[in-house]
Structure formats: structure tokens, C-alpha cells
N, C-alpha and C. Protein backbone atom coordinates (compact mmCIF):
# COMPACT_ATOMS: atom_id res chain seq x y z
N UNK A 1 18.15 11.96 -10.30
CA UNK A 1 18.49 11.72 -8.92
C UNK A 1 19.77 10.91 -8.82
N UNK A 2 19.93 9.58 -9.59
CA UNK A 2 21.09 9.20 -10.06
C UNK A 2 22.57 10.00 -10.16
N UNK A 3 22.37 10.69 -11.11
CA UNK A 3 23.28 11.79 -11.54
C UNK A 3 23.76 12.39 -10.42
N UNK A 4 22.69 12.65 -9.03
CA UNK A 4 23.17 13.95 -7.94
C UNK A 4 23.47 13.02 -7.52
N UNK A 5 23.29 11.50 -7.06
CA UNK A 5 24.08 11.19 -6.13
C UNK A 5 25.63 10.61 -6.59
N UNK A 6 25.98 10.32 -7.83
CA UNK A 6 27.20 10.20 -8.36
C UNK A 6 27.69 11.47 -8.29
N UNK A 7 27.37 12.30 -8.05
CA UNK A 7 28.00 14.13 -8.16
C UNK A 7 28.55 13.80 -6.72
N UNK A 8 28.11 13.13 -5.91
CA UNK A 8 28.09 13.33 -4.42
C UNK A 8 27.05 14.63 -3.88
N UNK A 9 26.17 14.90 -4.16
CA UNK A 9 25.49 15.77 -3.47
C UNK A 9 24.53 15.43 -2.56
N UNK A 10 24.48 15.52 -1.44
CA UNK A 10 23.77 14.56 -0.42
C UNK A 10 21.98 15.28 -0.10
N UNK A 11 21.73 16.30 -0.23
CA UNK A 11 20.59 17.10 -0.68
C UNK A 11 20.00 16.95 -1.84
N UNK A 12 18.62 17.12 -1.96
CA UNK A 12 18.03 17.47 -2.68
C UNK A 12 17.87 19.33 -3.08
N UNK A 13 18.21 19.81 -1.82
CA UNK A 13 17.65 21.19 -1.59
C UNK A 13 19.46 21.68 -2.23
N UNK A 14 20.58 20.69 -2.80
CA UNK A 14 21.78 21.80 -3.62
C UNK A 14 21.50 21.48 -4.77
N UNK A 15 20.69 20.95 -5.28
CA UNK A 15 20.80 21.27 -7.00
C UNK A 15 20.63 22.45 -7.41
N UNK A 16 20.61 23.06 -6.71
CA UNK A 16 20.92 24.43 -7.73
C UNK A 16 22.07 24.80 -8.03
N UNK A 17 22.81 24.31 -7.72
CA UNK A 17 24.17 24.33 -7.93
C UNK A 17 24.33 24.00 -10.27
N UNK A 18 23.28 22.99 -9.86
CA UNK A 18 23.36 22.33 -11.62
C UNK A 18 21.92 22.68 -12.79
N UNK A 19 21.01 23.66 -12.08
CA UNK A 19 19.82 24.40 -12.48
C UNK A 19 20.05 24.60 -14.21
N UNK A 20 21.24 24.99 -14.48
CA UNK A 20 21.85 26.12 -15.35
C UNK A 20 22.76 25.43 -16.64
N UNK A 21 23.39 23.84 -16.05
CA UNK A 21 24.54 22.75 -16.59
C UNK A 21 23.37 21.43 -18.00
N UNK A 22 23.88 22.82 -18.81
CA UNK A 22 23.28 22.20 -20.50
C UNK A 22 23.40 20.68 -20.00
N UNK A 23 24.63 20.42 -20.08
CA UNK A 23 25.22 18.83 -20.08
C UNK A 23 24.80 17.72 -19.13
N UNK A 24 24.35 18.14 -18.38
CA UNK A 24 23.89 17.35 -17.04
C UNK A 24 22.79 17.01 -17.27
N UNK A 25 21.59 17.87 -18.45
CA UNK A 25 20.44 17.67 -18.46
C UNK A 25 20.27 16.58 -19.87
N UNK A 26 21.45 16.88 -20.88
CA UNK A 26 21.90 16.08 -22.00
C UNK A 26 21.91 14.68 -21.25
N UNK A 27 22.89 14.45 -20.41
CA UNK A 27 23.19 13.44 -19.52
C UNK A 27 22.28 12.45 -19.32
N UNK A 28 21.19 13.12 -18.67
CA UNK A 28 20.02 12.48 -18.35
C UNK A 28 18.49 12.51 -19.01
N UNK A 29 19.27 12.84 -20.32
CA UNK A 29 17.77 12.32 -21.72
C UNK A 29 16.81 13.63 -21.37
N UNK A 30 17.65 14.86 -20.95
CA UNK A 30 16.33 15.58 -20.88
C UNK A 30 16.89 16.95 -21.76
N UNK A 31 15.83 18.09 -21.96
CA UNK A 31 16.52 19.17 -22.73
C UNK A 31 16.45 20.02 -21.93
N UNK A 32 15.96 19.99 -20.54
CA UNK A 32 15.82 20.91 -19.59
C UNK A 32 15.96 20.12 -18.45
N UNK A 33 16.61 20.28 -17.12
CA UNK A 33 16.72 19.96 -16.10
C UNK A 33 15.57 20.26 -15.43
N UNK A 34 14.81 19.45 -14.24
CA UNK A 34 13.77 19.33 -13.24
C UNK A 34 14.04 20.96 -11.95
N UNK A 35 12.87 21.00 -11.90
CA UNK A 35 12.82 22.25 -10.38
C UNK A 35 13.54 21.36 -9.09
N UNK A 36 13.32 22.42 -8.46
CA UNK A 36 14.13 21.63 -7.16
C UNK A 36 12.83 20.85 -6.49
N UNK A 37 11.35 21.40 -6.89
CA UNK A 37 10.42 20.71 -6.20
C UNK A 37 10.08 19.81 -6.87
N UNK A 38 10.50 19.27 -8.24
CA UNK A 38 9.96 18.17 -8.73
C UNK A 38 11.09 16.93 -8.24
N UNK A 39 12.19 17.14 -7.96
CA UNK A 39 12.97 16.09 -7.23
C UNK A 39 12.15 15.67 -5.72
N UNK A 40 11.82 16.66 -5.07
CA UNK A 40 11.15 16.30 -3.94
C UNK A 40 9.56 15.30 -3.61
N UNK A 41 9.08 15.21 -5.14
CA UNK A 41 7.79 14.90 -5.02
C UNK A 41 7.60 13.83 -5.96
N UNK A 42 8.96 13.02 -6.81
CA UNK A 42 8.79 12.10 -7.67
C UNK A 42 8.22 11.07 -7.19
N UNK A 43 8.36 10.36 -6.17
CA UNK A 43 7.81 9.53 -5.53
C UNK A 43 6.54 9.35 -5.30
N UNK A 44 5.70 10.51 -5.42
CA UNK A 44 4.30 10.65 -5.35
C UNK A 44 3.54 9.93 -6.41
N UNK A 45 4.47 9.90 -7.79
CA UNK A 45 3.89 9.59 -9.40
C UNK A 45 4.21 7.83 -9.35
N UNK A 46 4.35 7.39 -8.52
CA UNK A 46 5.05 5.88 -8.71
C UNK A 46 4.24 5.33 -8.00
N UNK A 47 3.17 3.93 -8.04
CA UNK A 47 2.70 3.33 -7.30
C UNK A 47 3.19 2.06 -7.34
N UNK A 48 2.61 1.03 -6.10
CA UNK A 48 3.27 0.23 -5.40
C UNK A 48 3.64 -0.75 -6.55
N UNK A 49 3.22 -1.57 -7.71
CA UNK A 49 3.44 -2.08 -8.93
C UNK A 49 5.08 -1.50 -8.92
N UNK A 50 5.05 -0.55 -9.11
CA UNK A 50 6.80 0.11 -9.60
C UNK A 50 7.50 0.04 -8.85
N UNK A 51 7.24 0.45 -7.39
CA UNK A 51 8.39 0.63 -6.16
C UNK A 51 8.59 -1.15 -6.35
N UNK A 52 7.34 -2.18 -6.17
CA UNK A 52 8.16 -3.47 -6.21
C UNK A 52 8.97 -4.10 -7.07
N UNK A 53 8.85 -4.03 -8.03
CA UNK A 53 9.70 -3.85 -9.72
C UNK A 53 10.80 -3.67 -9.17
N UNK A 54 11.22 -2.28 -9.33
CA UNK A 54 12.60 -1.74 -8.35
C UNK A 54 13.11 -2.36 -7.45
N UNK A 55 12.37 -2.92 -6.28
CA UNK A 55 12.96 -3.37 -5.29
C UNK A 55 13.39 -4.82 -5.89
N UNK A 56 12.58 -5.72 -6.47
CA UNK A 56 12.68 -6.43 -7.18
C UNK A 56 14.07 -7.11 -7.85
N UNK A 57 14.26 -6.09 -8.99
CA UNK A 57 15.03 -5.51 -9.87
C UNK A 57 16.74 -5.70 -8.91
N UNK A 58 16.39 -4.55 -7.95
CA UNK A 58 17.67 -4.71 -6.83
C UNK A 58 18.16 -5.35 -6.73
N UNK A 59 16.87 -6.31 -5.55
CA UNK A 59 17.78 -7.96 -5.38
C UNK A 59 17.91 -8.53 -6.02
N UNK A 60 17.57 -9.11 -6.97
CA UNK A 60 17.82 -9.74 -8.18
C UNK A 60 19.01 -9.80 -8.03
N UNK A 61 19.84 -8.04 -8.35
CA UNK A 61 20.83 -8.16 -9.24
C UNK A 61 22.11 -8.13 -8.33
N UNK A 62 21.61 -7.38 -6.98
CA UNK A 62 22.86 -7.14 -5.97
C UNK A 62 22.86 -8.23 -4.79
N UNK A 63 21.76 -9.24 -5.10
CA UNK A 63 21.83 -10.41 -3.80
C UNK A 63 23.25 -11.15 -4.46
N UNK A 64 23.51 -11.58 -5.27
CA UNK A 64 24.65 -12.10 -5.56
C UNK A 64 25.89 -11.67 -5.24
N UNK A 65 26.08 -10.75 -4.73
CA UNK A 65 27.23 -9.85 -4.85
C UNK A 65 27.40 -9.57 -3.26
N UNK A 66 26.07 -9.05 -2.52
CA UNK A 66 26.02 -8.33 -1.81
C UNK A 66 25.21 -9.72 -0.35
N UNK A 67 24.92 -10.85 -0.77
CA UNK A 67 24.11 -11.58 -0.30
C UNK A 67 24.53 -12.92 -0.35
N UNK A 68 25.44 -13.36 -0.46
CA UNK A 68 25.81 -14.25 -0.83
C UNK A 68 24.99 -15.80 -0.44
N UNK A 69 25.76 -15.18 1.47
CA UNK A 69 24.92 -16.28 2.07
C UNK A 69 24.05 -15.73 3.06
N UNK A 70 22.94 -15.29 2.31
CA UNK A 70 22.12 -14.51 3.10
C UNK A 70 21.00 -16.04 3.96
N UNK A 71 21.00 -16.05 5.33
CA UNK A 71 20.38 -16.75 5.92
C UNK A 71 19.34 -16.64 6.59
N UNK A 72 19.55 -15.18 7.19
CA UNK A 72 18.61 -14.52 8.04
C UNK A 72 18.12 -13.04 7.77
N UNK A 73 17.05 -12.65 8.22
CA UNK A 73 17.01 -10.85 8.13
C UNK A 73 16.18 -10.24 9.25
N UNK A 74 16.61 -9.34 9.12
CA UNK A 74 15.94 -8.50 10.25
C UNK A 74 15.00 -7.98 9.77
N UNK A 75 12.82 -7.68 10.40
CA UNK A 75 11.81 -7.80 9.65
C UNK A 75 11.75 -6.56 10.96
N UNK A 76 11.45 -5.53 10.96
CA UNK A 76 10.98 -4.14 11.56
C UNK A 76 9.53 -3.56 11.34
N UNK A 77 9.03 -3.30 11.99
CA UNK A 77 7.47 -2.78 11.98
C UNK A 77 8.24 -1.55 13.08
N UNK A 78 7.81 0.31 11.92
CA UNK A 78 8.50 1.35 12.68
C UNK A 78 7.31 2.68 11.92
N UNK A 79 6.96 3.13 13.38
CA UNK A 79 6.16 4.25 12.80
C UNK A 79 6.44 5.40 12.75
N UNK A 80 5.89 6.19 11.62
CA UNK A 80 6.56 7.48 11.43
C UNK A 80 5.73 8.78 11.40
N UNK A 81 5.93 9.53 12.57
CA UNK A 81 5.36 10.35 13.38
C UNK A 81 4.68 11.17 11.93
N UNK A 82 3.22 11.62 12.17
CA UNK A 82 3.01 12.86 11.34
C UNK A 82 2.53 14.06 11.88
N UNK A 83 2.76 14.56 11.59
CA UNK A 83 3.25 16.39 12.02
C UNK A 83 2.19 17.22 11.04
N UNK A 84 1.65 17.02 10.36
CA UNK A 84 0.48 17.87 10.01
C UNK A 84 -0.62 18.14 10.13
N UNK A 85 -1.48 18.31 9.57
CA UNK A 85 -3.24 18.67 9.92
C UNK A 85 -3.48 17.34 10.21
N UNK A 86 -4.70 17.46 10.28
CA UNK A 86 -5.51 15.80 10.69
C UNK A 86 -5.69 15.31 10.07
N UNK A 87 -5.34 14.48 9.71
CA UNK A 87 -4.94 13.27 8.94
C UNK A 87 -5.97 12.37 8.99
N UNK A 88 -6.20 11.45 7.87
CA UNK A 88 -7.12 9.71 8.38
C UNK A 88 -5.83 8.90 8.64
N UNK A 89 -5.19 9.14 9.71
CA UNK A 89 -3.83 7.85 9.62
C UNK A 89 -4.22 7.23 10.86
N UNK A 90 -4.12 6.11 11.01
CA UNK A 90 -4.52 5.47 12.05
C UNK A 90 -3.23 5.95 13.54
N UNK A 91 -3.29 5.23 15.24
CA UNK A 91 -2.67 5.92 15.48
C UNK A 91 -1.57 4.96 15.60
N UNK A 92 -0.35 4.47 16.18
CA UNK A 92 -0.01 3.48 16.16
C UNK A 92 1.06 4.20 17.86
N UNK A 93 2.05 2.94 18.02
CA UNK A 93 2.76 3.49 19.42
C UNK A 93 4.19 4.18 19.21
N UNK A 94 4.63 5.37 19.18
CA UNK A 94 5.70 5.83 19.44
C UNK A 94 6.79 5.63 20.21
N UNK A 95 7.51 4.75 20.21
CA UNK A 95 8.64 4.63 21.46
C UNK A 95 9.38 5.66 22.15
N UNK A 96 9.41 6.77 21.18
CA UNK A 96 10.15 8.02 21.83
C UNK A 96 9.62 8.67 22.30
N UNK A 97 7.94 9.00 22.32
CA UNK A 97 6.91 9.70 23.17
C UNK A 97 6.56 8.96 23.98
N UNK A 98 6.68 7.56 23.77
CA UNK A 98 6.04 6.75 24.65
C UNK A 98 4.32 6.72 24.76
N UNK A 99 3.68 7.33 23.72
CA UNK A 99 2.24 6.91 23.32
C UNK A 99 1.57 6.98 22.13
N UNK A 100 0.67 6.82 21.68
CA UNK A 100 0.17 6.57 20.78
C UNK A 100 -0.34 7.66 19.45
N UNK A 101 0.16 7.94 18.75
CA UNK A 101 -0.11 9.12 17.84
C UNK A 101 -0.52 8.84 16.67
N UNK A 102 -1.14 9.61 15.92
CA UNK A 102 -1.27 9.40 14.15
C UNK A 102 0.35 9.27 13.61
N UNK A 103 0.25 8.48 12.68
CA UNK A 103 1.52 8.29 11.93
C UNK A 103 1.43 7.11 10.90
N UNK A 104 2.48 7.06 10.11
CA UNK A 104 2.22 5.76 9.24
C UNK A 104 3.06 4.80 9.59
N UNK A 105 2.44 3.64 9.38
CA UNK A 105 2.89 2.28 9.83
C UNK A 105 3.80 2.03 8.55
N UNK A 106 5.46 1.47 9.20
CA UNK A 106 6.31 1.30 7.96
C UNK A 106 6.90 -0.17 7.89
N UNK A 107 7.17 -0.65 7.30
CA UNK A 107 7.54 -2.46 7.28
C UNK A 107 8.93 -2.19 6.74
N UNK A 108 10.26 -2.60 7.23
CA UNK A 108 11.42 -2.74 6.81
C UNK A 108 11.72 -4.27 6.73
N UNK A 109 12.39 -4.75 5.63
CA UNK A 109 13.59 -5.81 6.24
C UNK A 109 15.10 -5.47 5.50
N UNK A 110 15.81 -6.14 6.38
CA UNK A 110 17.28 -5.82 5.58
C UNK A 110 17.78 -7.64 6.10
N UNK A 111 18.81 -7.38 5.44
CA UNK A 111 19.65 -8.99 5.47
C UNK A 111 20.57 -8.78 6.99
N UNK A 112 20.60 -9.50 7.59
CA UNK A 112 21.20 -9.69 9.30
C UNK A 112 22.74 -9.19 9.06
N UNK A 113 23.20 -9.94 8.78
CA UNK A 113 24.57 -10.47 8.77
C UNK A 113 25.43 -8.75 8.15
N UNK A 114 25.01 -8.16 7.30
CA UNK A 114 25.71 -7.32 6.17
C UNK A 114 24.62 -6.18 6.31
N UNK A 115 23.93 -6.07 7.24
CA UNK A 115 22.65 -5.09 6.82
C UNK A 115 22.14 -4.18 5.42
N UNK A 116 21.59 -5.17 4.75
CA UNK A 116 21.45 -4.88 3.52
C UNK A 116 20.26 -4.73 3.20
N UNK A 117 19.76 -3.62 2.86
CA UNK A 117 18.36 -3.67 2.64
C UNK A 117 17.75 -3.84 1.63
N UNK A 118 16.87 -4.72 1.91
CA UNK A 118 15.88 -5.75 0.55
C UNK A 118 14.75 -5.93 0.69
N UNK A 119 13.48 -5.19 1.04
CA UNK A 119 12.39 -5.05 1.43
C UNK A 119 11.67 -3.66 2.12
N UNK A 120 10.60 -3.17 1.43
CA UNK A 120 10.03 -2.03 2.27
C UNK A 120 8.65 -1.61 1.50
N UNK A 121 7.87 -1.64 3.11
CA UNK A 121 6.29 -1.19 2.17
C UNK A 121 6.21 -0.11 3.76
N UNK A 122 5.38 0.98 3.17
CA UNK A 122 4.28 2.05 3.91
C UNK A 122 3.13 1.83 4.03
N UNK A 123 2.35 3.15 5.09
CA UNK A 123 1.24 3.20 5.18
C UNK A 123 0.59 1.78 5.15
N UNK A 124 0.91 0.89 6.09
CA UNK A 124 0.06 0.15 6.43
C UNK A 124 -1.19 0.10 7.35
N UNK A 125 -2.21 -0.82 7.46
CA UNK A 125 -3.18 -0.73 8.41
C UNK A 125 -2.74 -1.37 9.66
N UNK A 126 -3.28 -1.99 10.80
CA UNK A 126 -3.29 -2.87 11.59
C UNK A 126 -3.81 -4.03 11.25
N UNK A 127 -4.82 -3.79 9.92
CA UNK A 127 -4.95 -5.20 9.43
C UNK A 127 -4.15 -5.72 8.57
N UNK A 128 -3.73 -4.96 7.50
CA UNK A 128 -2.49 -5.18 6.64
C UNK A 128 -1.01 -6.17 7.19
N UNK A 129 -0.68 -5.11 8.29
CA UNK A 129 0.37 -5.79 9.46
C UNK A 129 0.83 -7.27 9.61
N UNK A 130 -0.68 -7.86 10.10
CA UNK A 130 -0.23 -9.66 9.89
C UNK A 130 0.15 -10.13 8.85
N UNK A 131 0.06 -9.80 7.88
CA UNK A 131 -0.11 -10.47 6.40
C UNK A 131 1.36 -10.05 5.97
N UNK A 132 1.93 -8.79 6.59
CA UNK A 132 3.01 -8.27 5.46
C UNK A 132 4.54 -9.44 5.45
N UNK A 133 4.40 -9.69 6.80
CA UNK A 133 5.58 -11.01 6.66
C UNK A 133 5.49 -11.74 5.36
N UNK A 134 4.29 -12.68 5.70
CA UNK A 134 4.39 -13.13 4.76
C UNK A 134 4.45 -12.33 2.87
N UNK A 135 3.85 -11.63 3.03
CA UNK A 135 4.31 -10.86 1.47
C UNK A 135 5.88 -10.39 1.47
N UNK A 136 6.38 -10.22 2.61
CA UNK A 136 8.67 -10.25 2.10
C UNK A 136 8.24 -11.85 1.87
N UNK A 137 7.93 -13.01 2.35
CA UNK A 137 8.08 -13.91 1.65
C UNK A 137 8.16 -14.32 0.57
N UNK A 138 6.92 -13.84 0.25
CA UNK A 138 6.50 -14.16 -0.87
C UNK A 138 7.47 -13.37 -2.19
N UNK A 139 7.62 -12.26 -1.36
CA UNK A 139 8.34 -11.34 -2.45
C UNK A 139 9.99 -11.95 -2.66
């Protein structure tokens, strides 16, 4: 995924463009390059342990650079409509429908000043919700 976005390819759905490119797959420690549907679904194999690592990992390395004098941030609670069968998702409020639908509850923060983003959890509950502030704290 790395690789496509240093290519500049802003899709997932143009790698086929590189399906076929020996070297690209050399590149990236593999002897065969990925389907176009296994780029779409990596995220599925990673649980929350790893995504925080990563996020982790990030700031760590780009708050210095990118954060200097980070003082403040902006903390977002934003839900994201779901569009399929029936779901167990709880319902939460839509601002653009203006009522209440199934969807998943998403937690953002980014840094104020530079909008930099350094924090993000899904699929939350309504009980989860209170608590998550404090876990960007903590984090």
C-alpha cells in the first residue's frame, strides 16, 4: 500500500496497472503481488493491539517534526452511515438526515493548530463514548 501511494496512485481499484511488475513485488518482500481485493480488506486482519502500535509508532516519531508545540486538539465523535442489511449497530444521530440511523460510532482527534491527525478508534458503543476521551489521554 506504501509502494501505491509513493507511485502516486490515489485508488485502490488502479493497481492493475502494476498486477504484472516482477519488481514492484521484489520491492515489497513478496514473489507475487496481492489481488486488487486483498488491498481492500487488509484492515480486516489487524486488531485494535496493532492499529494502536501504529498510531503509536506515528506520533512518536512525527510529533516532533510535525507537533512541535502542540497545545490543543480537536476531539470529534462522527457517525458513519451504514448502508447494508441489518446490522447489530446501534443507532446514533445523523446531521445530514437529521435523524437517527444504524451506523458506527467513530472517535477522531487531530492537533488544532496544524490539523494533524493523532488519534482514532471505531465502532464504539454509547457506553464506550464517555470513557474514550480519556483513553486519547491516556494514549
Amino acid at each position: 500500500m506504501l509502494t501505491l501511494k509513493l507511485l502516486d496512485k490515489e485508488r485502490k481499484s488502479h493497481i492493475d496497472d502494476f498486477n504484472f511488475d516482477e519488481a514492484l513485488g521484489l520491492f515489497a518482500g513478496l514473489n507475487i503481488l496481492p489481488k486488487k481485493s486483498f488491498a481492500a480488506d487488509y484492515s480486516y486482519r489487524t486488531d485494535r493491539k496493532q492499529q494502536q502500535q501504529l498510531l503509536a509508532g506515528w506520533v512518536k516519531k512525527l510529533s516532533p517534526l510535525l507537533l512541535p508545540e502542540a497545545s490543543s486538539f480537536s476531539l470529534d465523535f462522527h457517525p458513519i452511515p451504514y448502508r447494508g442489511d441489518e446490522a447489530v449497530l446501534e443507532n446514533h444521530y445523523i446531521p445530514c438526515r437529521g435523524q437517527a440511523a444504524p451506523s458506527v460510532q467513530s472517535f477522531f482527534a487531530t492537533e488544532h493548530k496544524n490539523h494533524v491527525f493523532c488519534y482514532a478508534n471505531a465502532n464504539l458503543t454509547r457506553d464506550e463514548q464517555s470513557t474514550e476521551v480519556m483513553r486519547f489521554v491516556e494514549f
